[in-house]
Protein backbone atom coordinates (compact mmCIF):
# COMPACT_ATOMS: atom_id res chain seq x y z
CA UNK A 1 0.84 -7.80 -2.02
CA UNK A 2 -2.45 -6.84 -0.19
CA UNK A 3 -4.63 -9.93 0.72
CA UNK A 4 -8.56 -9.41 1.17
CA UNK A 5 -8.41 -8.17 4.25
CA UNK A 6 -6.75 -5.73 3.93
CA UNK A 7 -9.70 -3.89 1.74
CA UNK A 8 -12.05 -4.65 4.92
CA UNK A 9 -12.67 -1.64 5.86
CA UNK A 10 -12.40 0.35 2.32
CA UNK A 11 -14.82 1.75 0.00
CA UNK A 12 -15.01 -0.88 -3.22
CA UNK A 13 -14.36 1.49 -5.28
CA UNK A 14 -11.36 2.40 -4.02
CA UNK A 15 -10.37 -1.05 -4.62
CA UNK A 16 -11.54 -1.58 -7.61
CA UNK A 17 -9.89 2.21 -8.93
CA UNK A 18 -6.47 1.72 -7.73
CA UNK A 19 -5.82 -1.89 -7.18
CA UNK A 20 -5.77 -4.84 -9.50
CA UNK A 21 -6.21 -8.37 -8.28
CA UNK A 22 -3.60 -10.59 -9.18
CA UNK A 23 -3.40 -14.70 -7.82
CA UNK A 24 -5.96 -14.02 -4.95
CA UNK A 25 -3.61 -10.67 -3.81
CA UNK A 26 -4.35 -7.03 -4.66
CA UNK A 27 -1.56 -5.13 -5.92
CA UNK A 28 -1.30 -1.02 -6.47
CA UNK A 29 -1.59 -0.37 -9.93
CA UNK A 30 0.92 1.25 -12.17
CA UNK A 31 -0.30 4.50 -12.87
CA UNK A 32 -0.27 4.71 -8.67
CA UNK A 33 3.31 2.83 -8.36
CA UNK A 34 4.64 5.65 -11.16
CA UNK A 35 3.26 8.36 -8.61
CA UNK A 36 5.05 7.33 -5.78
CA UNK A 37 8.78 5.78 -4.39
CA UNK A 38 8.42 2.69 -2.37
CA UNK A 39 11.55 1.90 -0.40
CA UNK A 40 12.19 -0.83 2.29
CA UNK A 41 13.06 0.92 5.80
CA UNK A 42 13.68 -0.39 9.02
CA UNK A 43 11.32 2.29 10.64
CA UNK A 44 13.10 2.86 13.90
CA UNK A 45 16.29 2.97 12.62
CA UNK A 46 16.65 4.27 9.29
CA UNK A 47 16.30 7.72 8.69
CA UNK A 48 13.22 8.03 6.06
CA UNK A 49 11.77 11.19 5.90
CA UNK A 50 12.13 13.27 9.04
CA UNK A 51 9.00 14.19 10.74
CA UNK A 52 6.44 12.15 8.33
CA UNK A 53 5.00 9.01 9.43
CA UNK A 54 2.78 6.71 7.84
CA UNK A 55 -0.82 6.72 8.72
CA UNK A 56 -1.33 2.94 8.20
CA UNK A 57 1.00 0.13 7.98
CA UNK A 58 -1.35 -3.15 6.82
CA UNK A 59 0.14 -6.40 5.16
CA UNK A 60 -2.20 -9.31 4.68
């Protein structure tokens, strides 16, 4: 899901703690995913949350 890049600017352990590397892409790992609801969104038309916007947006 997440490619290298991604992680540029993040500490390693951060990485290494919540991500799991899986054919050359990081992907968030379950005990995270279980935490949270992911949803696709068209973010400037769908109504998703009211006020809250996400503080970064980064695929590959």
């Amino acid at each position: 899901m997440y490619s290298s890049w991604s992680f540029r600017s993040i500490n390693p352990d951060i990485k290494r703690d919540y991500f799991g590397l899986i054919n050359n892409s990081y992907h968030i790992d379950n005990r995270i995913q279980k935490m949270v609801t992911f949803k696709t969104v068209n973010l400037v038309k769908d109504s998703w949350g009211g006020d809250k916007r996400p503080v970064t947006l980064d695929r590959y």
